[in-house]
PDB file of N, CA and C in Angstrom:
ATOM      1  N   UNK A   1       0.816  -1.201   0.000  1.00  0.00           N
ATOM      2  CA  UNK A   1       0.000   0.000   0.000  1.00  0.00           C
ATOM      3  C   UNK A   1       0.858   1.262   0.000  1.00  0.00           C
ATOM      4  N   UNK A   2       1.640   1.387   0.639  1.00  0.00           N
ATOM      5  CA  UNK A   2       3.101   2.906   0.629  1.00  0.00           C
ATOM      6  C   UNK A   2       3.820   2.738  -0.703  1.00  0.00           C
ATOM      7  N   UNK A   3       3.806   1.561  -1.519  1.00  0.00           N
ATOM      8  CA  UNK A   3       3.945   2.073  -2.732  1.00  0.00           C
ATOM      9  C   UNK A   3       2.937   2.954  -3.781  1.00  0.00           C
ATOM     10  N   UNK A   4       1.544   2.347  -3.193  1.00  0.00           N
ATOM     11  CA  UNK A   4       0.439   3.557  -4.319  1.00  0.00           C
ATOM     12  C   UNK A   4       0.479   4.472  -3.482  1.00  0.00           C
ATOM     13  N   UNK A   5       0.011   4.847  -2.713  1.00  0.00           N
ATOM     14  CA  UNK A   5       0.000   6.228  -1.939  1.00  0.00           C
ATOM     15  C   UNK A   5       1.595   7.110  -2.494  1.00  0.00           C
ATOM     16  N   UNK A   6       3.019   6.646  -2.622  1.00  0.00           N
ATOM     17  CA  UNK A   6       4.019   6.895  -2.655  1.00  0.00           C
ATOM     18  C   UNK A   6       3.739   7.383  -4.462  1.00  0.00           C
ATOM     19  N   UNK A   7       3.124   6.873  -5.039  1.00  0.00           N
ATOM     20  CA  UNK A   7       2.958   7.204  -6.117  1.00  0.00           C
ATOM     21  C   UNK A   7       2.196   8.334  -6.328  1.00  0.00           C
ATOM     22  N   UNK A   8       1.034   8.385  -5.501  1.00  0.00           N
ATOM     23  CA  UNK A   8      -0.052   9.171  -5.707  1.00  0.00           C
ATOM     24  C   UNK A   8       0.904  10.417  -4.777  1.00  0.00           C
ATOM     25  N   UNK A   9       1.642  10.597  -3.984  1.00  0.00           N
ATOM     26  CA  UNK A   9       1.972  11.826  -3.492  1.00  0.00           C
ATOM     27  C   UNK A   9       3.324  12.095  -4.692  1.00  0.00           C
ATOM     28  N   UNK A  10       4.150  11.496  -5.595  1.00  0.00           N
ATOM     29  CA  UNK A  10       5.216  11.787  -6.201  1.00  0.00           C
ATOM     30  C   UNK A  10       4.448  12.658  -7.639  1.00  0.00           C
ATOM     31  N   UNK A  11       2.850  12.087  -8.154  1.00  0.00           N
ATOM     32  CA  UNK A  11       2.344  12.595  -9.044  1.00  0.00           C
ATOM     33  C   UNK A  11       1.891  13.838  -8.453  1.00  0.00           C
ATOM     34  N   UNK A  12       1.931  14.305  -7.591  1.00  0.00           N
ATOM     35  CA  UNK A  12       1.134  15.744  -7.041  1.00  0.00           C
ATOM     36  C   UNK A  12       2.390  16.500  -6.890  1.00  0.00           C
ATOM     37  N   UNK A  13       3.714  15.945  -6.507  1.00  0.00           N
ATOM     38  CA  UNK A  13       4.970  16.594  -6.458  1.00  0.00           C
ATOM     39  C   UNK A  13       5.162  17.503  -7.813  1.00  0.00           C
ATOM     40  N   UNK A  14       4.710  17.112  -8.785  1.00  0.00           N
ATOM     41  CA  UNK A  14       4.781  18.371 -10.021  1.00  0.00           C
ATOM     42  C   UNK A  14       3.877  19.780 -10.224  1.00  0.00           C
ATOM     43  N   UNK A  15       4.297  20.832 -10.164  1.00  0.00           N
ATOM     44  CA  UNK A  15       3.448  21.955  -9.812  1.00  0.00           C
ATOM     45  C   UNK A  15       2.246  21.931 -11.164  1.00  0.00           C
ATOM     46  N   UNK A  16       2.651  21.403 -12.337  1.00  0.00           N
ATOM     47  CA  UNK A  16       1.397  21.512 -13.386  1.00  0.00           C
ATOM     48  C   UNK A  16       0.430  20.709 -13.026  1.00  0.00           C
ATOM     49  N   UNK A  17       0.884  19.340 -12.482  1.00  0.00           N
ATOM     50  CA  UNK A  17      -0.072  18.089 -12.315  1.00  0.00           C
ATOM     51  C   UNK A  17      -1.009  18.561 -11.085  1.00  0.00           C
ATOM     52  N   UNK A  18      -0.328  19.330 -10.303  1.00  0.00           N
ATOM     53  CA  UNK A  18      -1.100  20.001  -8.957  1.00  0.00           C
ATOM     54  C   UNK A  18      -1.970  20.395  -9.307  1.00  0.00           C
ATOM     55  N   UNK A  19      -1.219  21.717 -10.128  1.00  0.00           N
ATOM     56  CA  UNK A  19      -2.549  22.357 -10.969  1.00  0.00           C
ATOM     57  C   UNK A  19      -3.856  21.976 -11.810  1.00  0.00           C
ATOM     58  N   UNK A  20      -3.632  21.018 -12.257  1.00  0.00           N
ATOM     59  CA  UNK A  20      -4.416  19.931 -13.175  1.00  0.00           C
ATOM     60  C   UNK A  20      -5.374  19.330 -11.965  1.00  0.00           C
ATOM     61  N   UNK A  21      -4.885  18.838 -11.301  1.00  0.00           N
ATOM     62  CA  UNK A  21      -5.555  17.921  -9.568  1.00  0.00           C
ATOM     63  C   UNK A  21      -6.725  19.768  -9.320  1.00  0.00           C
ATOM     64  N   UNK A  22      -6.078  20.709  -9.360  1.00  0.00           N
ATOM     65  CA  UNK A  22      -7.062  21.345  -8.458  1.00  0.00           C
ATOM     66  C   UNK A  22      -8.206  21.841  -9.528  1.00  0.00           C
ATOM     67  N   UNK A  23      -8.243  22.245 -10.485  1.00  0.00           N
ATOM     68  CA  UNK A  23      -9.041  22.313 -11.679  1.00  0.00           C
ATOM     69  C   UNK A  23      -9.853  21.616 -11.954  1.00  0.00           C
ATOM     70  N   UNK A  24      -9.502  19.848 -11.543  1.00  0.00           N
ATOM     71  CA  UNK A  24     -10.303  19.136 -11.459  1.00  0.00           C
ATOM     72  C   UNK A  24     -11.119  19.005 -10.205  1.00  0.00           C
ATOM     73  N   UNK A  25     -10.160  19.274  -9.369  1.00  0.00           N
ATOM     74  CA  UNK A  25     -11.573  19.710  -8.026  1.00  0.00           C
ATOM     75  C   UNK A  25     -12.826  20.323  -8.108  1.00  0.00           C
ATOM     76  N   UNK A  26     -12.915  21.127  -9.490  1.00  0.00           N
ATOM     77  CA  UNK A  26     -13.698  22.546  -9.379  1.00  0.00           C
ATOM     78  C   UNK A  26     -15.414  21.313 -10.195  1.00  0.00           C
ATOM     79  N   UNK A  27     -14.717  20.175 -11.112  1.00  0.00           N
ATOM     80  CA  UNK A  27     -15.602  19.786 -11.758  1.00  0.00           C
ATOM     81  C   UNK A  27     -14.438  19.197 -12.866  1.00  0.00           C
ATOM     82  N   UNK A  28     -15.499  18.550 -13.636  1.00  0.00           N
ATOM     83  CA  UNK A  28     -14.998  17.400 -14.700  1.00  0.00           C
ATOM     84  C   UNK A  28     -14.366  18.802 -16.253  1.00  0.00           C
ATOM     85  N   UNK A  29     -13.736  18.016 -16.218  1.00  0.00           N
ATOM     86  CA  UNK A  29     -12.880  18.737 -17.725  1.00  0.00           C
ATOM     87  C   UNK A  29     -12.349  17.460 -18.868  1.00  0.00           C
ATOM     88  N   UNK A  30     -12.277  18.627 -19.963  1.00  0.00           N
ATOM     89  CA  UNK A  30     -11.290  17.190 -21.228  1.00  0.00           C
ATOM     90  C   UNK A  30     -10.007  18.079 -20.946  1.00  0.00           C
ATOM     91  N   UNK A  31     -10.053  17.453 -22.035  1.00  0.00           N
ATOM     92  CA  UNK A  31      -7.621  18.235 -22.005  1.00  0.00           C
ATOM     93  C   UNK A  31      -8.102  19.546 -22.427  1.00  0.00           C
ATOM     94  N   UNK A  32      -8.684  19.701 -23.731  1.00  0.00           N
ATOM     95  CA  UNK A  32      -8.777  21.360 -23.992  1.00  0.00           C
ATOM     96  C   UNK A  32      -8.717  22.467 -22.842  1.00  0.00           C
ATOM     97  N   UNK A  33      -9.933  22.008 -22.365  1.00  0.00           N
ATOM     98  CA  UNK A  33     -10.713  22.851 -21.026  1.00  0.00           C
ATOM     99  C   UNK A  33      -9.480  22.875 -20.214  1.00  0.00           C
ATOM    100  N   UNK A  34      -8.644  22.005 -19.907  1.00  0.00           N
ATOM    101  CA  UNK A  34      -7.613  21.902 -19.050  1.00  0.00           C
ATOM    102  C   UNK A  34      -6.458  22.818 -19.590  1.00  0.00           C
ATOM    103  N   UNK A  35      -5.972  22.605 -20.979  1.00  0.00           N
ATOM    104  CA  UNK A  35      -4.946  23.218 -21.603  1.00  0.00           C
ATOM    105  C   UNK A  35      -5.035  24.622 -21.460  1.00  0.00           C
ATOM    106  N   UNK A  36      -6.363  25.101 -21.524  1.00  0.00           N
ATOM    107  CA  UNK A  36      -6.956  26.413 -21.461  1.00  0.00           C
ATOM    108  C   UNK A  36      -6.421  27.202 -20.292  1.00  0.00           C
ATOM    109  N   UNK A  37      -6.426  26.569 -19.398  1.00  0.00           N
ATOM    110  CA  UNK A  37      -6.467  27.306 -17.928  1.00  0.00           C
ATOM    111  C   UNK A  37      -4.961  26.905 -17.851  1.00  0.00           C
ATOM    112  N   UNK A  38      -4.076  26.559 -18.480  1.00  0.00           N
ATOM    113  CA  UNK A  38      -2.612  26.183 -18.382  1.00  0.00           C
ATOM    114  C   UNK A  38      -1.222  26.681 -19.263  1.00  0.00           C
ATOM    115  N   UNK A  39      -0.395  27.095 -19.075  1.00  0.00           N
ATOM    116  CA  UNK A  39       0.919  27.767 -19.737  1.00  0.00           C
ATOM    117  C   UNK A  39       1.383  26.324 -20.569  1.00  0.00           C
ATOM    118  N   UNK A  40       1.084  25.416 -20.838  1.00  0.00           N
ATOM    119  CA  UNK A  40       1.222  24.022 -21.301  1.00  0.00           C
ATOM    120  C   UNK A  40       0.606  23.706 -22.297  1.00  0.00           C
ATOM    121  N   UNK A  41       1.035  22.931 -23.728  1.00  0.00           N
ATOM    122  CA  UNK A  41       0.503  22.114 -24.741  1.00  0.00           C
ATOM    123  C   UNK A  41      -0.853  21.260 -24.176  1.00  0.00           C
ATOM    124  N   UNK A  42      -1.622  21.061 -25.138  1.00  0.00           N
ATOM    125  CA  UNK A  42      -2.722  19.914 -25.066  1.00  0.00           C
ATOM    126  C   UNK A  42      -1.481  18.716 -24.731  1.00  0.00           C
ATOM    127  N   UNK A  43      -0.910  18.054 -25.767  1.00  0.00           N
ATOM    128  CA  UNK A  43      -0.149  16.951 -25.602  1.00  0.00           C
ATOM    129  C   UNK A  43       0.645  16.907 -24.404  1.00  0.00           C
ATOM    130  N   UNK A  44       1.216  17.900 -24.033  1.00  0.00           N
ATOM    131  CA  UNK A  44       1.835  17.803 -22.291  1.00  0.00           C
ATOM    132  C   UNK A  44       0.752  18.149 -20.915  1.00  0.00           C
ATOM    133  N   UNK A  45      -0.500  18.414 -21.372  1.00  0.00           N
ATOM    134  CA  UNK A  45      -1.677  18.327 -20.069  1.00  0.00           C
ATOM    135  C   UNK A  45      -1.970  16.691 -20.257  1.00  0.00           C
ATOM    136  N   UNK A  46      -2.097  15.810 -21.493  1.00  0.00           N
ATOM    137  CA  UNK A  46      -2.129  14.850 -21.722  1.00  0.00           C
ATOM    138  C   UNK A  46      -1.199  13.698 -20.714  1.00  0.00           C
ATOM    139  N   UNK A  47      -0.230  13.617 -20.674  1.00  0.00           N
ATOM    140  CA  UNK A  47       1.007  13.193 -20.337  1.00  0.00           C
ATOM    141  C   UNK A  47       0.792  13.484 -18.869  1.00  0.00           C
ATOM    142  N   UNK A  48       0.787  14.697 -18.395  1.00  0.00           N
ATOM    143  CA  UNK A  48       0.552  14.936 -17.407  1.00  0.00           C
ATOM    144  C   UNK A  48      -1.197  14.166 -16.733  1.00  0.00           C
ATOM    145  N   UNK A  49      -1.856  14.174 -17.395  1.00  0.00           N
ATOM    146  CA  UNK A  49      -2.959  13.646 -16.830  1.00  0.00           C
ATOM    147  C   UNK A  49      -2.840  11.679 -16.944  1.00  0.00           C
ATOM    148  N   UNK A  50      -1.823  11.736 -17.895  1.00  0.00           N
ATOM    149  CA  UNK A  50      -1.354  10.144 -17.932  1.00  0.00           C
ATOM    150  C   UNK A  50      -1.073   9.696 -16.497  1.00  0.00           C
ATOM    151  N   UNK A  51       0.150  10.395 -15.690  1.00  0.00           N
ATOM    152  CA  UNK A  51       0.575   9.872 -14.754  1.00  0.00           C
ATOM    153  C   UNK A  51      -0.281   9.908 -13.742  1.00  0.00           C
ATOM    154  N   UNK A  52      -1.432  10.665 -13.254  1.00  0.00           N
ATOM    155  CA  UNK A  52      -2.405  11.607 -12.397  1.00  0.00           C
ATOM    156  C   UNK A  52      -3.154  10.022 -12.484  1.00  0.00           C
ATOM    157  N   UNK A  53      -3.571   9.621 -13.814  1.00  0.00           N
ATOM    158  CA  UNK A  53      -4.220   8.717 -13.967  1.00  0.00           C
ATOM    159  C   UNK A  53      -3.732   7.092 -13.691  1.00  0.00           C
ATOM    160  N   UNK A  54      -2.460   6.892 -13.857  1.00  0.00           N
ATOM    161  CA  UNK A  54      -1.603   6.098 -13.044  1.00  0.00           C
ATOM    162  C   UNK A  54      -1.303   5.773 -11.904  1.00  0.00           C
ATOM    163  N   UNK A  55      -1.445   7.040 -11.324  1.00  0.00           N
ATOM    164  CA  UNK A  55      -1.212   7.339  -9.851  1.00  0.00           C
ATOM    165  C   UNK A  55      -3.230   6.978  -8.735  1.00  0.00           C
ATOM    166  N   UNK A  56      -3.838   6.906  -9.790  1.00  0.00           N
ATOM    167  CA  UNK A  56      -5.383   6.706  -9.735  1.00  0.00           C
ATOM    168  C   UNK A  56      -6.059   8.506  -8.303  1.00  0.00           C
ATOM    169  N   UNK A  57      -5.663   8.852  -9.609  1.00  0.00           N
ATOM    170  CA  UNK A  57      -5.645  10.120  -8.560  1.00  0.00           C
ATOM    171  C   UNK A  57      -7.035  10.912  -9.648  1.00  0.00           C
ATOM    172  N   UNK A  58      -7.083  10.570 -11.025  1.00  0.00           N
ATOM    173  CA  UNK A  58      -7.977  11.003 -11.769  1.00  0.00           C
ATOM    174  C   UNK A  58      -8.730  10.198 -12.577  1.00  0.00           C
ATOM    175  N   UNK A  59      -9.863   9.808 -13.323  1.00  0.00           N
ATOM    176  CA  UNK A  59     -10.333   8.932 -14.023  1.00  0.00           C
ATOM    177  C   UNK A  59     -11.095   9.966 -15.780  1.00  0.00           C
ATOM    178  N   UNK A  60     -10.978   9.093 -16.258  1.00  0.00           N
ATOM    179  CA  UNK A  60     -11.736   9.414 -17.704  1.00  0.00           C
ATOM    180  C   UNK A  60     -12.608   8.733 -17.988  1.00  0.00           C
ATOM    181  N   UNK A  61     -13.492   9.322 -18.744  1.00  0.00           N
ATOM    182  CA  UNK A  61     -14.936   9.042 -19.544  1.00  0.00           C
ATOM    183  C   UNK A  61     -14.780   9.135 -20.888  1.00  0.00           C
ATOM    184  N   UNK A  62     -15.559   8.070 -21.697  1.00  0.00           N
ATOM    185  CA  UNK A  62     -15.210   9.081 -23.468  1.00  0.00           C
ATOM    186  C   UNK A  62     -16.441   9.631 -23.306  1.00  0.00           C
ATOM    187  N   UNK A  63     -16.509  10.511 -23.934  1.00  0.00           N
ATOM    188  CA  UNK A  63     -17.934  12.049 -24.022  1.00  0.00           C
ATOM    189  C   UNK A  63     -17.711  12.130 -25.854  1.00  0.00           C
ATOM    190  N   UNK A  64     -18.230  11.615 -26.299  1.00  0.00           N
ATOM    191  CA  UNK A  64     -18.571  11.471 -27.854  1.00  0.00           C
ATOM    192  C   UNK A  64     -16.946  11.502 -28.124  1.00  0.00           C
ATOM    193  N   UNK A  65     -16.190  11.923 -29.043  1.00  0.00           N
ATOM    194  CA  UNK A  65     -14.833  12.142 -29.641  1.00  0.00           C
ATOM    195  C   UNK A  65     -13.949  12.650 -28.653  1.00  0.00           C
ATOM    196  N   UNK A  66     -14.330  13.122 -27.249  1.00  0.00           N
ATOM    197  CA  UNK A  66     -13.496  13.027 -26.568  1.00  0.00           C
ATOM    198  C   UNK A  66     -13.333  12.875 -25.239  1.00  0.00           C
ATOM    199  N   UNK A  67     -12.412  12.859 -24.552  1.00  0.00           N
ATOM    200  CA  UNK A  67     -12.294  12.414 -23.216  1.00  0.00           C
ATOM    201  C   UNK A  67     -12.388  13.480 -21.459  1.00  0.00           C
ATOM    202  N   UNK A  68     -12.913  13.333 -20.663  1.00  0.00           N
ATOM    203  CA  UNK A  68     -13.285  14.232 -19.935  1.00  0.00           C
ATOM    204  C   UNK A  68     -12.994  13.188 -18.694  1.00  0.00           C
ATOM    205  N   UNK A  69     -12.177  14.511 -17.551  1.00  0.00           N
ATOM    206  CA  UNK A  69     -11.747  13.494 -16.765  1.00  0.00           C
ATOM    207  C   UNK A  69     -12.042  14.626 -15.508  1.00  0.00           C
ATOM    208  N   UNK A  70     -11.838  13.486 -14.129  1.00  0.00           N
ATOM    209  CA  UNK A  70     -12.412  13.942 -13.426  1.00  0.00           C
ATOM    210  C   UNK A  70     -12.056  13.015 -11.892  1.00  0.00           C
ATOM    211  N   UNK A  71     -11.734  13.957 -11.307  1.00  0.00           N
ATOM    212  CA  UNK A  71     -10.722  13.486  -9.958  1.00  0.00           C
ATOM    213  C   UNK A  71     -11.237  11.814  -9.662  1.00  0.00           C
ATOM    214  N   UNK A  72     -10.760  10.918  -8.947  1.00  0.00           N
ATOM    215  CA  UNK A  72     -11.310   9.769  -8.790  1.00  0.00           C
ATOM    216  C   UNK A  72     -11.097   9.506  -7.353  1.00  0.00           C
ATOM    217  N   UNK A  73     -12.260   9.267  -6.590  1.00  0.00           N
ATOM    218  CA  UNK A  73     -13.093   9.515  -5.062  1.00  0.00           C
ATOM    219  C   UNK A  73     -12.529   8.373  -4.395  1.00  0.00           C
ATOM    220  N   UNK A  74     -11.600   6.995  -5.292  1.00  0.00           N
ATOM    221  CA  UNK A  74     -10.985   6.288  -4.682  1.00  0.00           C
ATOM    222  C   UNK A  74      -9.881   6.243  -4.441  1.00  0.00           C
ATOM    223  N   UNK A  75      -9.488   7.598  -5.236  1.00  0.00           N
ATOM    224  CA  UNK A  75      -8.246   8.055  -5.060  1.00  0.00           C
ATOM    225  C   UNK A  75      -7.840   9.100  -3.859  1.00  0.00           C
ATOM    226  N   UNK A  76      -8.436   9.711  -4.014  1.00  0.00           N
ATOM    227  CA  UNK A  76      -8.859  10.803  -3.206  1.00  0.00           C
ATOM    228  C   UNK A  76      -8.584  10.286  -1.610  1.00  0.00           C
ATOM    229  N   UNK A  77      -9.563   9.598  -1.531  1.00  0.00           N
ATOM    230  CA  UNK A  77      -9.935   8.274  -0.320  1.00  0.00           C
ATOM    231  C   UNK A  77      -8.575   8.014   0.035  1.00  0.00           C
ATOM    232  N   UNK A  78      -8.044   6.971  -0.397  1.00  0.00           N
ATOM    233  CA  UNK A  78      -6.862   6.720  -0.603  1.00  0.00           C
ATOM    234  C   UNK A  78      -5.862   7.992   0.279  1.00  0.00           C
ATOM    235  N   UNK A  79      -5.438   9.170  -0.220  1.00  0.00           N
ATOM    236  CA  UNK A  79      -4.607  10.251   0.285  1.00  0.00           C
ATOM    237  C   UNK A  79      -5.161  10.551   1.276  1.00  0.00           C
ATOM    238  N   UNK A  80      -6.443  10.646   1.240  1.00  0.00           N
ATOM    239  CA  UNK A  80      -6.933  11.358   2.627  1.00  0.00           C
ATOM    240  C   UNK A  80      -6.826  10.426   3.881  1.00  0.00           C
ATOM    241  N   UNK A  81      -7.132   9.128   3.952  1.00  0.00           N
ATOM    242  CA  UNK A  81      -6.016   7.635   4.233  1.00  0.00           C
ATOM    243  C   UNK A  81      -4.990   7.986   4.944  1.00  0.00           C
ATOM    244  N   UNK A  82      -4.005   8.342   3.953  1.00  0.00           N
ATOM    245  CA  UNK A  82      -2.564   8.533   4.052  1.00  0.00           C
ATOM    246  C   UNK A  82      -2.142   9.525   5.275  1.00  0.00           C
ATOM    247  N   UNK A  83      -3.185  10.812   4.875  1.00  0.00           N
ATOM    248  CA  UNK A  83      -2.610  11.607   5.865  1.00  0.00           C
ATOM    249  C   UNK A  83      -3.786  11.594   7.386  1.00  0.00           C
ATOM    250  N   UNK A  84      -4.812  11.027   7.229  1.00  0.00           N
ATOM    251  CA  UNK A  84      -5.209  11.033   8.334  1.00  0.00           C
ATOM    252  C   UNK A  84      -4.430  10.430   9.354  1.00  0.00           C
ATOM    253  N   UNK A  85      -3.868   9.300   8.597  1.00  0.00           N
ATOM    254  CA  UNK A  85      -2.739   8.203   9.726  1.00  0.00           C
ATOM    255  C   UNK A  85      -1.847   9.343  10.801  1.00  0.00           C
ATOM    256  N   UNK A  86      -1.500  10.579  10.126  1.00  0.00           N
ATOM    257  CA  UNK A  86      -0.711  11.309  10.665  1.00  0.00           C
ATOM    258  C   UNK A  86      -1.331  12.438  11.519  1.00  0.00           C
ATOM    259  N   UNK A  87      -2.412  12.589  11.244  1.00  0.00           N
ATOM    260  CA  UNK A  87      -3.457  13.692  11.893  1.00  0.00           C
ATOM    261  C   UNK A  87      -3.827  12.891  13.280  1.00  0.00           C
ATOM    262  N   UNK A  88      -4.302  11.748  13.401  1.00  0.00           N
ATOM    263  CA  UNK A  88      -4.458  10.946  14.399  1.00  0.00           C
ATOM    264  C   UNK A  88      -3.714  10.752  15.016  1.00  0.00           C
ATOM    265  N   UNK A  89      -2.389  10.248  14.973  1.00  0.00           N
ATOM    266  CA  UNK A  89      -1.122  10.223  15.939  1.00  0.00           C
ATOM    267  C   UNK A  89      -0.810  11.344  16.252  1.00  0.00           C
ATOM    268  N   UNK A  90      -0.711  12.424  15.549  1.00  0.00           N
ATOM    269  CA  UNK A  90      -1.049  14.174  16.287  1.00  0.00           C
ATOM    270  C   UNK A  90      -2.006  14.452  17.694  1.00  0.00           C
ATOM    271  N   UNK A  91      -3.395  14.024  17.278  1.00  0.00           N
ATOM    272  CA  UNK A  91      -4.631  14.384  18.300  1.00  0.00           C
ATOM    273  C   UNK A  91      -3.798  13.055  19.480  1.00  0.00           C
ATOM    274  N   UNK A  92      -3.564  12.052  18.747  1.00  0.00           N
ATOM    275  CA  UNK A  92      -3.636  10.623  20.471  1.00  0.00           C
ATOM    276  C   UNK A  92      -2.063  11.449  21.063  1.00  0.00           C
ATOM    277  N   UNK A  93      -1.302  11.954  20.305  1.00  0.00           N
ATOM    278  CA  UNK A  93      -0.114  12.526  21.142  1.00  0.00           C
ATOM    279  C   UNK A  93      -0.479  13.822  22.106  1.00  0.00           C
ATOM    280  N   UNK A  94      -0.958  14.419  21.606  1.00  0.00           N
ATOM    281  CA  UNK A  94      -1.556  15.617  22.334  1.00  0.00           C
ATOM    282  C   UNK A  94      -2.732  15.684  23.551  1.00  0.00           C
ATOM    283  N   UNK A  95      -3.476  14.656  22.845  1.00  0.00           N
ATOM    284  CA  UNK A  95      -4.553  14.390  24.582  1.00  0.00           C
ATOM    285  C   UNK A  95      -3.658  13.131  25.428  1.00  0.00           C
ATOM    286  N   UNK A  96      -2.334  12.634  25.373  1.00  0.00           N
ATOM    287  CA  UNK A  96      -1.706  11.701  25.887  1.00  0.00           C
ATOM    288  C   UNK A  96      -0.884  13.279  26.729  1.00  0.00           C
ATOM    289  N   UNK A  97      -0.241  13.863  26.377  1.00  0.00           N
ATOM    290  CA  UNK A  97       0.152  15.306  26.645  1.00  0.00           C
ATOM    291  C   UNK A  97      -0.514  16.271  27.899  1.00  0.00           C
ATOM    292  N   UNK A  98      -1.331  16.230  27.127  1.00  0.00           N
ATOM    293  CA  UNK A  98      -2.443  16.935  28.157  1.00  0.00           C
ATOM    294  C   UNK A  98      -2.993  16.171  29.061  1.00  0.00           C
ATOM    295  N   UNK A  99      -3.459  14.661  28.954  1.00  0.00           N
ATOM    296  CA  UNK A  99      -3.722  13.563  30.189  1.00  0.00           C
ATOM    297  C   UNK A  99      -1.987  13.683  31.017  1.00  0.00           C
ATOM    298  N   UNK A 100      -1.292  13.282  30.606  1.00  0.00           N
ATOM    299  CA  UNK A 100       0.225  13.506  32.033  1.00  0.00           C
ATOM    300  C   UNK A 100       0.525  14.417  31.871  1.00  0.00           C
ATOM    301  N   UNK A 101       0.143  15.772  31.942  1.00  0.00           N
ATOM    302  CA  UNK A 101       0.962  17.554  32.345  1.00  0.00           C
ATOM    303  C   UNK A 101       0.796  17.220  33.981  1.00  0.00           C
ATOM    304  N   UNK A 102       1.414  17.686  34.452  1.00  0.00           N
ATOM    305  CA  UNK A 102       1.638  17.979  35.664  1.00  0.00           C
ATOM    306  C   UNK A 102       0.511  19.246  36.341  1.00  0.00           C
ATOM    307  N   UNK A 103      -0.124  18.737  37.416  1.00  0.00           N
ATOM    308  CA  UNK A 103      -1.145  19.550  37.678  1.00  0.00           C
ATOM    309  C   UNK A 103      -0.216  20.858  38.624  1.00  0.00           C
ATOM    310  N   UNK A 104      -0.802  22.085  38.203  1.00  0.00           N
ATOM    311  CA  UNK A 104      -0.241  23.227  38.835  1.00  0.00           C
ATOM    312  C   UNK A 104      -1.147  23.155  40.400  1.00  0.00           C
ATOM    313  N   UNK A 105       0.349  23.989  41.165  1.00  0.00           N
ATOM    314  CA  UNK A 105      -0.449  24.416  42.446  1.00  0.00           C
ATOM    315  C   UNK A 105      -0.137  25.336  42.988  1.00  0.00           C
ATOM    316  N   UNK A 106      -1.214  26.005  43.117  1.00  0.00           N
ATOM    317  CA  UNK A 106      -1.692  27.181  43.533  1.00  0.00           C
ATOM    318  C   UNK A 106      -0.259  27.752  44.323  1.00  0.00           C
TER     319      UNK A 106
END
């Protein structure tokens, strides 16, 4: 499992693919729609949505002649997974913290 997650955080490590990930947050897009909102070729939002899609971080549909893609909720799942593991050992360290502080006296 720390190898897909390891994947899915190395595909977000690229600032375009980020960008691509949050665009798709907003709602479903094809490459155009994507290329549009990007300093990047159709063929390199492509590529870039290759690995996104590798990483199962995004999924596609065909929509008549072309393709429209759109974050994937098991992916998603997945990261949010990942880092809750770390949010939780945060909160159990901190009320473990606050259960043995030393009581003040007056």
């Amino acid at each position: 499992m720390a190898t897909y997650q390891g994947r899915m955080l190395d595909a977000l490590g690229d600032a375009t693919r980020r960008s691509i990930f949050e665009l798709l947050a907003a709602g479903p897009r094809s490459v155009a729609e994507i290329a549009a909102g990007l300093p990047v070729s159709r063929p390199a939002v492509s590529q870039h949505l290759k690995v996104l899609k590798e990483a199962r971080l995004v999924s596609s549909t065909a929509v008549g002649t072309r393709r429209v893609y759109a974050l994937d909720p098991q992916g998603l799942a997945a990261v949010r997974g990942y880092f809750d593991q770390f949010w939780n050992q945060a909160l159990a360290a901190f009320a473990q913290a606050v259960e043995h502080q030393p009581e003040e006296t007056p």
